[in-house]
C-alpha atoms as a PDB file:
ATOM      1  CA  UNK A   1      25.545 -35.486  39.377  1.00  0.00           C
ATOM      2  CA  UNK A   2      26.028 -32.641  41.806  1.00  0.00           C
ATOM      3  CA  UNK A   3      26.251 -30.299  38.930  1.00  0.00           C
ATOM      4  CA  UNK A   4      22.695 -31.538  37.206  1.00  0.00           C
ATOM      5  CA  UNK A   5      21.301 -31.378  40.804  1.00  0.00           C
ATOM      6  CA  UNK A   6      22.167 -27.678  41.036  1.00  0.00           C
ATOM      7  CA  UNK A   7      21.100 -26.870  37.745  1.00  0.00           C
ATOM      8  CA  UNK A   8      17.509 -28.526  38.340  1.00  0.00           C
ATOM      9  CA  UNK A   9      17.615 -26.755  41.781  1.00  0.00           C
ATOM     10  CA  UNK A  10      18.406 -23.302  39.975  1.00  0.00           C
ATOM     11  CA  UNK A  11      16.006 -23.662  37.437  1.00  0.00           C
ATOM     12  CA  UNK A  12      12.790 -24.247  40.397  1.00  0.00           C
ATOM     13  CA  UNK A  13      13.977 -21.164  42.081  1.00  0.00           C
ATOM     14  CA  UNK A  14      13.551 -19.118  38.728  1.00  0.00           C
ATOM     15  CA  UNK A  15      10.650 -20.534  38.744  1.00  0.00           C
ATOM     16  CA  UNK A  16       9.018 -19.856  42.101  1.00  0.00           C
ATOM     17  CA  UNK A  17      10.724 -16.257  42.241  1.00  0.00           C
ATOM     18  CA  UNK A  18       8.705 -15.818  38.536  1.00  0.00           C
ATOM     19  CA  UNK A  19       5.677 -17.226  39.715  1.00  0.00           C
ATOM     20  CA  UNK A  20       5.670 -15.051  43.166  1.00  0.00           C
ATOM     21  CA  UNK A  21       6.135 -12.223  40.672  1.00  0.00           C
ATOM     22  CA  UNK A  22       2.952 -12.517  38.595  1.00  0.00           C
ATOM     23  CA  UNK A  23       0.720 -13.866  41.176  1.00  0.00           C
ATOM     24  CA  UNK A  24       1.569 -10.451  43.135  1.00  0.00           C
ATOM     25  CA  UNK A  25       1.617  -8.339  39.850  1.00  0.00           C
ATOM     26  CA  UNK A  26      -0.077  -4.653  39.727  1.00  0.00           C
ATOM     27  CA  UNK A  27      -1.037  -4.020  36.819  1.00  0.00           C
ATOM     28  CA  UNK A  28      -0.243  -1.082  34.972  1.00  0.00           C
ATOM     29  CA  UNK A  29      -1.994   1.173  31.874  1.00  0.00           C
ATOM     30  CA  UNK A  30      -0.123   3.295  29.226  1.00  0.00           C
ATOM     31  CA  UNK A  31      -1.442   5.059  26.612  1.00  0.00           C
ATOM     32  CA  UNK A  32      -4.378   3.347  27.566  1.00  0.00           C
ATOM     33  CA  UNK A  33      -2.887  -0.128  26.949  1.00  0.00           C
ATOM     34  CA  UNK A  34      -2.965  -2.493  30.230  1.00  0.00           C
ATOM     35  CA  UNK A  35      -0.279  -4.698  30.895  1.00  0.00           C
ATOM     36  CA  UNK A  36      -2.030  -7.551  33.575  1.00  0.00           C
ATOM     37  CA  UNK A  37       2.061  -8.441  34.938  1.00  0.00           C
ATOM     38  CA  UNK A  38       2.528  -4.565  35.230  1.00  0.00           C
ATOM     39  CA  UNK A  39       6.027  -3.029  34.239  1.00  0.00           C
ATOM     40  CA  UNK A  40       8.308  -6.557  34.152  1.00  0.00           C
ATOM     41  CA  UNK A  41       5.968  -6.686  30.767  1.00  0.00           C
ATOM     42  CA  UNK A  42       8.333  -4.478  29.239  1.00  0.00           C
ATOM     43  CA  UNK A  43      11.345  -5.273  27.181  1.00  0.00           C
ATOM     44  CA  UNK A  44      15.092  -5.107  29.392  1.00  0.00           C
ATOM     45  CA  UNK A  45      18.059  -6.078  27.270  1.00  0.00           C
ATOM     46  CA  UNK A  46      19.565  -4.440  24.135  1.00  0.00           C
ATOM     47  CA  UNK A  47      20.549  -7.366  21.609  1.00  0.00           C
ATOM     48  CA  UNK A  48      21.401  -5.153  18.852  1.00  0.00           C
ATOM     49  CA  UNK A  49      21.427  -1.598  17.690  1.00  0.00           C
ATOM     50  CA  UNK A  50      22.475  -0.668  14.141  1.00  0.00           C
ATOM     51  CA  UNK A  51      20.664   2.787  12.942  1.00  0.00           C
ATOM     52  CA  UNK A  52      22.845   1.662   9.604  1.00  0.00           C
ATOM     53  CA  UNK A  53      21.624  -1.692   9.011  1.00  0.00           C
ATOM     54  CA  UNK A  54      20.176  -0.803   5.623  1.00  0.00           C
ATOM     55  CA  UNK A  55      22.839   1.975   4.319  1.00  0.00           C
ATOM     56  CA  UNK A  56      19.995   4.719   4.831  1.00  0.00           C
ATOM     57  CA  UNK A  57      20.196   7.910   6.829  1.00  0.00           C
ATOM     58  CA  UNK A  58      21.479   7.569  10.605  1.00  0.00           C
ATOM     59  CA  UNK A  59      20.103   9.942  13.577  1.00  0.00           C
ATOM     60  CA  UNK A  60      23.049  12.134  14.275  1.00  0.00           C
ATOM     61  CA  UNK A  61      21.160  13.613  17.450  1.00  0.00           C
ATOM     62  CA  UNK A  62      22.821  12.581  20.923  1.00  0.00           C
ATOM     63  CA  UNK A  63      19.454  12.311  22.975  1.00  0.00           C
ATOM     64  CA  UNK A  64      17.930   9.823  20.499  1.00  0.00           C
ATOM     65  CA  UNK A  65      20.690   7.211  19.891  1.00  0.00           C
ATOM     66  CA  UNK A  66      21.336   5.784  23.503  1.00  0.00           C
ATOM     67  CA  UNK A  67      19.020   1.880  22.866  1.00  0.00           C
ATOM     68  CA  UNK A  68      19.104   1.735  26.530  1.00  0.00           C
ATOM     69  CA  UNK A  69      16.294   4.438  26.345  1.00  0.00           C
ATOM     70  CA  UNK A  70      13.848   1.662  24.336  1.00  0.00           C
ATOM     71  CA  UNK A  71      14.070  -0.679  27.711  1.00  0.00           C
ATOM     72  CA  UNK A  72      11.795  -0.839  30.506  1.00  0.00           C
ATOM     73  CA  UNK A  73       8.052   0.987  30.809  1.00  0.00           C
ATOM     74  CA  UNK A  74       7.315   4.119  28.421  1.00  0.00           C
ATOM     75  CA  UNK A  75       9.411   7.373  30.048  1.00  0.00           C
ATOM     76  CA  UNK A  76       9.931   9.647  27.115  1.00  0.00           C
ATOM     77  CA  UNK A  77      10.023  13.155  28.627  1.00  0.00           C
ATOM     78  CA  UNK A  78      10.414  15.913  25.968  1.00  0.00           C
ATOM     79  CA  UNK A  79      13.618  14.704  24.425  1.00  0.00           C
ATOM     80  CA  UNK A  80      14.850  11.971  26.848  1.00  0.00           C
ATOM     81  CA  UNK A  81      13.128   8.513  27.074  1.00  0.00           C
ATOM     82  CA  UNK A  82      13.262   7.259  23.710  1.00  0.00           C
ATOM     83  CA  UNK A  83      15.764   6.005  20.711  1.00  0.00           C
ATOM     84  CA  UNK A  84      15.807   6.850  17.287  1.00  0.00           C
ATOM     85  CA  UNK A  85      15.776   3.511  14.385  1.00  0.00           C
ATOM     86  CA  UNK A  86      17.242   5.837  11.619  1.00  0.00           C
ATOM     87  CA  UNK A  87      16.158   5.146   8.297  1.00  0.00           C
ATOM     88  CA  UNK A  88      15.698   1.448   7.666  1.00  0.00           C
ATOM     89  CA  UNK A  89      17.644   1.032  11.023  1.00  0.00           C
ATOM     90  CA  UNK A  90      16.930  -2.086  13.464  1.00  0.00           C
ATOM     91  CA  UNK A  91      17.209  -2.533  17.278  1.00  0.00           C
ATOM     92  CA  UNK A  92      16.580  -5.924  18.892  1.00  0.00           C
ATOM     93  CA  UNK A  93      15.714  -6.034  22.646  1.00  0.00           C
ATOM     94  CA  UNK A  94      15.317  -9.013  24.658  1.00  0.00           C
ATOM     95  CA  UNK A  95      12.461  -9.902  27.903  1.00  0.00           C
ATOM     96  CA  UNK A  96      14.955 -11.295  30.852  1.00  0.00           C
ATOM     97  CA  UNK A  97      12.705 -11.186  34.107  1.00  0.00           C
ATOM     98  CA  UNK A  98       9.615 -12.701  31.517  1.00  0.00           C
ATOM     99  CA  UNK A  99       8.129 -13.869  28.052  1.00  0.00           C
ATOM    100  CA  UNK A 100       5.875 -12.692  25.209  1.00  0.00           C
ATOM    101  CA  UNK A 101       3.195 -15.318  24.732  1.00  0.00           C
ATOM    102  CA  UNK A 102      -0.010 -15.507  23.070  1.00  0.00           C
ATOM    103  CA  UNK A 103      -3.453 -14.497  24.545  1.00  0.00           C
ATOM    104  CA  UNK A 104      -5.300 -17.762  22.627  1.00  0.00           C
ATOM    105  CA  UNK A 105      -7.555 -15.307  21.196  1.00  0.00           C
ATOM    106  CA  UNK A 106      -7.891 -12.325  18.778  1.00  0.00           C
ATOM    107  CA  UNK A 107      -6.935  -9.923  21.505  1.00  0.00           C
ATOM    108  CA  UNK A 108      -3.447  -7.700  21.375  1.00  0.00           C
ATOM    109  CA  UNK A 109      -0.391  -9.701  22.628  1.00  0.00           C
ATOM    110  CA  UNK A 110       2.845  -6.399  21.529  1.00  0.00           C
ATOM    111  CA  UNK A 111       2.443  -3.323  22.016  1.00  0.00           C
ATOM    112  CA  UNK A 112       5.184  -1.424  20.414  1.00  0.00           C
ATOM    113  CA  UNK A 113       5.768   2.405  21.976  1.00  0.00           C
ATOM    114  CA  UNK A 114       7.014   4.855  19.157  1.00  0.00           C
ATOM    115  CA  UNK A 115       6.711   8.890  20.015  1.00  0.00           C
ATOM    116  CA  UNK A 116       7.520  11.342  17.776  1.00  0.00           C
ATOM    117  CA  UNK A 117       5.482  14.058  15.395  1.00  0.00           C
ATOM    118  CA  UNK A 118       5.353  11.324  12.995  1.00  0.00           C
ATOM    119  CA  UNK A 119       4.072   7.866  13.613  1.00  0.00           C
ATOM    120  CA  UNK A 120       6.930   5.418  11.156  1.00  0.00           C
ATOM    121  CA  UNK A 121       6.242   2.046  10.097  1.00  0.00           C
ATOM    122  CA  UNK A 122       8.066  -0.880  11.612  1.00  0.00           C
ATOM    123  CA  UNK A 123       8.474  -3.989  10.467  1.00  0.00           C
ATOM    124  CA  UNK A 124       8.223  -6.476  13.805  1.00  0.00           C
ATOM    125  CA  UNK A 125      10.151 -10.064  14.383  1.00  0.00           C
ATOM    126  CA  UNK A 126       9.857 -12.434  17.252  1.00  0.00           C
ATOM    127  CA  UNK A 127      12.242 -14.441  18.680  1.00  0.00           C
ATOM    128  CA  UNK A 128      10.695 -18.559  20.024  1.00  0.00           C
ATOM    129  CA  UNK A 129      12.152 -19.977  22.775  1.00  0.00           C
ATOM    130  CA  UNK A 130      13.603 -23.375  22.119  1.00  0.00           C
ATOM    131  CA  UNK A 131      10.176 -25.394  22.893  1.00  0.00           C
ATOM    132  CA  UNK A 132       8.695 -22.929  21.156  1.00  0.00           C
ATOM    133  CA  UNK A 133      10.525 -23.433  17.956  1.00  0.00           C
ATOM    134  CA  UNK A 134      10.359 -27.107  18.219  1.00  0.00           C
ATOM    135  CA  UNK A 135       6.377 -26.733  17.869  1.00  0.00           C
ATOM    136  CA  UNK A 136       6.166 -24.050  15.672  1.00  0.00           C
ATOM    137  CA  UNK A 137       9.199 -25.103  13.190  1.00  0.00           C
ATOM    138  CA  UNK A 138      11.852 -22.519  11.520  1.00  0.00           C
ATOM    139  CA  UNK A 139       9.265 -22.103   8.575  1.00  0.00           C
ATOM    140  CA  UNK A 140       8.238 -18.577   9.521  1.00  0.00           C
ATOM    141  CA  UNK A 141      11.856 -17.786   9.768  1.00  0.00           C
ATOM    142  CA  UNK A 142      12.241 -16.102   6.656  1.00  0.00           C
ATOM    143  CA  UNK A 143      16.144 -14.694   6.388  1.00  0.00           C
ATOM    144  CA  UNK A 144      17.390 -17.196   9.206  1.00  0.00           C
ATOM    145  CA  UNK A 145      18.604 -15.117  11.873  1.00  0.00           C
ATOM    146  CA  UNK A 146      15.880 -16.935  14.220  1.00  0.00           C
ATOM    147  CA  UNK A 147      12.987 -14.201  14.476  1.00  0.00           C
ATOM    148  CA  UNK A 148       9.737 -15.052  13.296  1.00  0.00           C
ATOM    149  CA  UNK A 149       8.765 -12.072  10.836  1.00  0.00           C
ATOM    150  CA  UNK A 150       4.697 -11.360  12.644  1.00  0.00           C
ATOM    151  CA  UNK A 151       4.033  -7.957  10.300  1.00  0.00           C
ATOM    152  CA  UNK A 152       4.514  -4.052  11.293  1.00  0.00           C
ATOM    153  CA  UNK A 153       2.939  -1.157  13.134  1.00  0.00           C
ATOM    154  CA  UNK A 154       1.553   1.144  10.820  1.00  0.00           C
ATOM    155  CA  UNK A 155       0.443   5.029  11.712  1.00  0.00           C
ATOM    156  CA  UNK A 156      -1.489   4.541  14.847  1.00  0.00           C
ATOM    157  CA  UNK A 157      -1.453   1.227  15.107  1.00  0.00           C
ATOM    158  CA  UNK A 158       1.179  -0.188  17.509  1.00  0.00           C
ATOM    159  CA  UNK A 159      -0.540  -2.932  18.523  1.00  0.00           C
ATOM    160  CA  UNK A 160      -0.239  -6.976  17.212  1.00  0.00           C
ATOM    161  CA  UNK A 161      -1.966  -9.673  17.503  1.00  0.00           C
ATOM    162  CA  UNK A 162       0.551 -12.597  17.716  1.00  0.00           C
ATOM    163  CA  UNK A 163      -2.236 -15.272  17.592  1.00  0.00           C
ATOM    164  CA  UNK A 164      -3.058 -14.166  13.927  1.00  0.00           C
ATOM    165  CA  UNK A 165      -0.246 -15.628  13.163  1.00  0.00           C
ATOM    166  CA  UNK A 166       0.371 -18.482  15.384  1.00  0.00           C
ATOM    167  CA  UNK A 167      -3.406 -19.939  15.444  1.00  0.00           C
ATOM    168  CA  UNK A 168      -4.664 -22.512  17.241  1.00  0.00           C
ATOM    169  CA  UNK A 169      -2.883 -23.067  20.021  1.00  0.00           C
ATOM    170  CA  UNK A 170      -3.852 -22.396  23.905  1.00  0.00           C
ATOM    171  CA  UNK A 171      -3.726 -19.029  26.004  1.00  0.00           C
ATOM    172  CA  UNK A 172       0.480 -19.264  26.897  1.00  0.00           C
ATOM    173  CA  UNK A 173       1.503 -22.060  24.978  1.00  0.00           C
ATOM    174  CA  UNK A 174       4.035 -19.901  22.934  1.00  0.00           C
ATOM    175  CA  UNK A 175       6.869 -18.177  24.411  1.00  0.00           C
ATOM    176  CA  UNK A 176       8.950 -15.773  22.726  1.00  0.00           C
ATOM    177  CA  UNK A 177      12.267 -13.483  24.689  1.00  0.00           C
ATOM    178  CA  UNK A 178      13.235 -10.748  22.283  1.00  0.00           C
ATOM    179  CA  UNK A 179      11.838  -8.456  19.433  1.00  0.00           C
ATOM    180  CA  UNK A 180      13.557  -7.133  16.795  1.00  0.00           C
ATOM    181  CA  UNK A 181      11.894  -3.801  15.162  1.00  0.00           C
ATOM    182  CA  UNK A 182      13.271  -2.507  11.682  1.00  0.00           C
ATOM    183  CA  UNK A 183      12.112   0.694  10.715  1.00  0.00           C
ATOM    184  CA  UNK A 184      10.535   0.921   6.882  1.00  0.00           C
ATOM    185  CA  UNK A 185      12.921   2.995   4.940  1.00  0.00           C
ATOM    186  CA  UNK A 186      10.041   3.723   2.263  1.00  0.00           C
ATOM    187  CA  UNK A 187       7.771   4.861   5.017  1.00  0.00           C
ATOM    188  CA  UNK A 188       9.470   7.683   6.722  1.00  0.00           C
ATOM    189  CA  UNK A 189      11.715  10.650   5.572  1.00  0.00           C
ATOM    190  CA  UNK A 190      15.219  10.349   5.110  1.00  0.00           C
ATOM    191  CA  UNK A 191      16.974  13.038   7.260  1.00  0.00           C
ATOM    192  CA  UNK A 192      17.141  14.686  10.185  1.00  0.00           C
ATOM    193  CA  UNK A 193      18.706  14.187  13.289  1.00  0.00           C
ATOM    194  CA  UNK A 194      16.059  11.679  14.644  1.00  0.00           C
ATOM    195  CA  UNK A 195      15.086   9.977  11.383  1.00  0.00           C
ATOM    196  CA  UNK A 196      13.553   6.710  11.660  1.00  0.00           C
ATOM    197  CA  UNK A 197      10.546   5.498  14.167  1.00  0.00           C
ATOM    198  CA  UNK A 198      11.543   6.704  17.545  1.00  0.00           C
ATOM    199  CA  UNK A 199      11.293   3.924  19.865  1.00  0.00           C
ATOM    200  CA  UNK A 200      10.004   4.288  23.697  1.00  0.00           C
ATOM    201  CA  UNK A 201       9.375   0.762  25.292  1.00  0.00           C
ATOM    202  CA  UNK A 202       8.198  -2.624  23.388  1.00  0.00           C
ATOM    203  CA  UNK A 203       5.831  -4.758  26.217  1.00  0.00           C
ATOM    204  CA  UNK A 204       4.021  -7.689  26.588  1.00  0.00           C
ATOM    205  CA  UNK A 205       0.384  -7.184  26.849  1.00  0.00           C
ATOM    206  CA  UNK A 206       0.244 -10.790  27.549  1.00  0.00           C
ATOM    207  CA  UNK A 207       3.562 -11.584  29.624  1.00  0.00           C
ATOM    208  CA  UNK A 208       4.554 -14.855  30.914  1.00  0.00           C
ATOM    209  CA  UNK A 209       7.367 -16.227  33.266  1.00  0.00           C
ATOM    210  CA  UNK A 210      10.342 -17.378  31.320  1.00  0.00           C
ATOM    211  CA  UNK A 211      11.102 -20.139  30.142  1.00  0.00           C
ATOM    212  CA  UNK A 212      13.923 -22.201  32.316  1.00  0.00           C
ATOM    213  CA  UNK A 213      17.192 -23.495  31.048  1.00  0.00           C
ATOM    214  CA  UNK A 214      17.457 -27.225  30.520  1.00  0.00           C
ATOM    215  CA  UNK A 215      19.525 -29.246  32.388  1.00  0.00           C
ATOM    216  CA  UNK A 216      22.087 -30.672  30.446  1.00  0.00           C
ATOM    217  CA  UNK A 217      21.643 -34.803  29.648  1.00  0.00           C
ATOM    218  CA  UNK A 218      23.760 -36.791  30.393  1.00  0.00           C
ATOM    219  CA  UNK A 219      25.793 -39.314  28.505  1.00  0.00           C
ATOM    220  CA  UNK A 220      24.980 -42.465  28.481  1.00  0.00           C
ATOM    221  CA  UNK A 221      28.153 -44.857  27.456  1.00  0.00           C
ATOM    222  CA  UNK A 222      27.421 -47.340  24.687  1.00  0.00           C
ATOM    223  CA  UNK A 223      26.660 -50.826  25.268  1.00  0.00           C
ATOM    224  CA  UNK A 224      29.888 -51.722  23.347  1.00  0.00           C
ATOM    225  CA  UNK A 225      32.265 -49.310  25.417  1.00  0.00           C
ATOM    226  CA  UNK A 226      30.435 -50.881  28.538  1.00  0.00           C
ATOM    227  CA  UNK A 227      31.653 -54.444  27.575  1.00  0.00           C
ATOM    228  CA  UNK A 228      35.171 -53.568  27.222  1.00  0.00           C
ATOM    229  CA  UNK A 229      34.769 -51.506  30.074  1.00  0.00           C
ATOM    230  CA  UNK A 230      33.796 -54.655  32.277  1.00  0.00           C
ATOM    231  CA  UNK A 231      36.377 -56.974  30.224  1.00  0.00           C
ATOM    232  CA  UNK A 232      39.107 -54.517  31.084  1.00  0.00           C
ATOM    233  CA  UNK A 233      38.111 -54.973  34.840  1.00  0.00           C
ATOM    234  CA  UNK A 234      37.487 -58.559  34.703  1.00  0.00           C
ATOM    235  CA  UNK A 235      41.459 -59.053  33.456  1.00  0.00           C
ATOM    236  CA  UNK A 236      42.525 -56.232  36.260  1.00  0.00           C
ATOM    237  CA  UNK A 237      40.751 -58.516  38.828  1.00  0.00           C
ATOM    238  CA  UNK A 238      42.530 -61.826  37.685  1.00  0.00           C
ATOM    239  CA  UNK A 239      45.783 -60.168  37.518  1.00  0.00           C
ATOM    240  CA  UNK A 240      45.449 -58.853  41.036  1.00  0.00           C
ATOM    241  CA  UNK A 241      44.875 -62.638  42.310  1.00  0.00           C
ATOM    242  CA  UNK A 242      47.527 -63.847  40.173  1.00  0.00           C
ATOM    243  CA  UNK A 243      49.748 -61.439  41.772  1.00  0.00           C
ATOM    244  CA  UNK A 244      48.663 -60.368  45.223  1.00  0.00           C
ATOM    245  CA  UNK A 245      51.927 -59.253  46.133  1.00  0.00           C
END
C-alpha cells in the first residue's frame, strides 16, 4: 500500500513540476519555426543509432556520427551540432521532460532539423504512449516495432502535420515520446563521409507534458482462494480453543 501511495505521489509531482514548466514557458523561434513550450520542445534521449541499418554507405567522418549532436534545440556550428543518418541509416530519439501531440488542426505538429548542402529525404515514425495506442490501435504500425509510420520530409519541407494522419480528435489528445527518422537510400548519394540526411534537432511544435506512469493494480485474490483462506482460519481458531495450552 505504501508502495502504490508513493507511486501515485511521484506521478502528481511529475505532474505539477511539468505543468509549472509550460505555464512559465518562453517561447522560442528557429529557422523561423516557433516552438510555444520553448527549447524542452526538443527531442533529449538517443534510442537508437545505426548509420548501417539498411547495408548502404556509413558516414566515416568523426564530427557527424556522435547522435548526441541530434538532441536538444538546433546548434549546428560549421561542422559541430549535427549527426549524419548514412545512407538508408536510422536514429530514434526519445522526448523525456515532454510529449509530441497533435495541434487538432491542419497546422505543423514536427519539425524535423536537417543541415547540410543537400536537403535528404526522411522517412518519419512516431512512437504512442500507452493511452495513446489504446485509442488509436497498432493498425498504423506497419513492421511492428511500435512507431506509427506518419510520411517523410522531402527537400525543404521539414515540417508534418501529425493530425493528417490522426484526424478527428481534440487539440492534445494524442501523445507520442520518441521519433524514429530513416534516411531514403534512393533519395540521397551514396558516399562521402557525411552521407545520409544530417540531422540537427527533431521538436515539438506542439509539445505537451508527459504522460505519467501508472500505478501498478493491485491483485485482487479470488473469491475461491478467499474461502479457503477463511476456512483455513476458521479450523486454526477451533484448534486454538481446543488446545489453549
Amino acid at each position: 500500500m505504501q508502495g502504490y501511495v508513493r507511486l501515485m505521489q511521484a506521478g502528481l509531482i511529475i505532474l505539477l513540476v511539468a505543468f509549472s514548466a509550460r505555464v512559465y514557458a518562453v517561447p522560442v523561434t528557429y529557422d523561423g519555426i516557433t516552438f510555444p513550450d520553448g527549447d524542452v520542445s526538443f527531442a533529449d534521449g538517443v534510442l537508437d543509432y545505426d548509420p548501417s541499418y539498411s547495408g548502404e554507405a556509413v558516414p566515416t567522418d568523426p564530427n557527424y556520427m556522435d547522435p548526441d549532436e541530434a538532441l536538444g534545440a538546433p546548434n549546428y556550428r560549421g561542422s559541430v551540432g549535427s549527426v549524419s543518418l548514412g545512407s538508408g541509416g536510422l536514429i530514434e530519439l526519445a522526448f523525456t521532460d515532454n510529449a509530441l501531440t497533435n495541434s487538432g488542426d491542419d497546422a505543423y505538429d514536427l519539425h524535423i532539423f536537417e543541415v547540410g548542402p543537400d536537403i535528404e529525404d526522411t522517412f518519419v515514425a512516431i512512437r504512442p504512449t500507452l493511452d495513446t495506442l489504446d485509442l488509436l490501435g497498432s493498425g498504423y504500425d506497419g513492421n511492428g516495432d511500435g512507431f506509427f509510420e506518419v510520411g517523410s520530409v522531402t527537400g525543404s519541407t521539414s515540417s508534418l502535420d501529425i493530425d493528417a494522419i490522426f484526424s478527428g480528435f481534440t487539440a492534445g489528445s494524442l501523445l507520442f515520446d520518441a521519433v524514429q527518422l530513416i534516411d531514403d537510400p534512393d533519395k540521397d548519394g551514396q558516399s562521402g563521409g557525411t552521407v545520409g540526411a544530417d540531422i540537427d534537432a527533431v521538436g515539438a511544435i506542439y509539445s505537451a507534458p508527459p504522460e505519467p506512469e501508472k500505478p501498478p493494480v493491485a491483485s485482487v485474490p479470488e473469491p475461491g482462494t478467499i474461502g479457503l483462506l477463511s476456512i483455513g482460519l476458521l479450523a486454526l481458531g477451533l484448534a486454538w480453543r481446543r488446545n489453549p495450552g
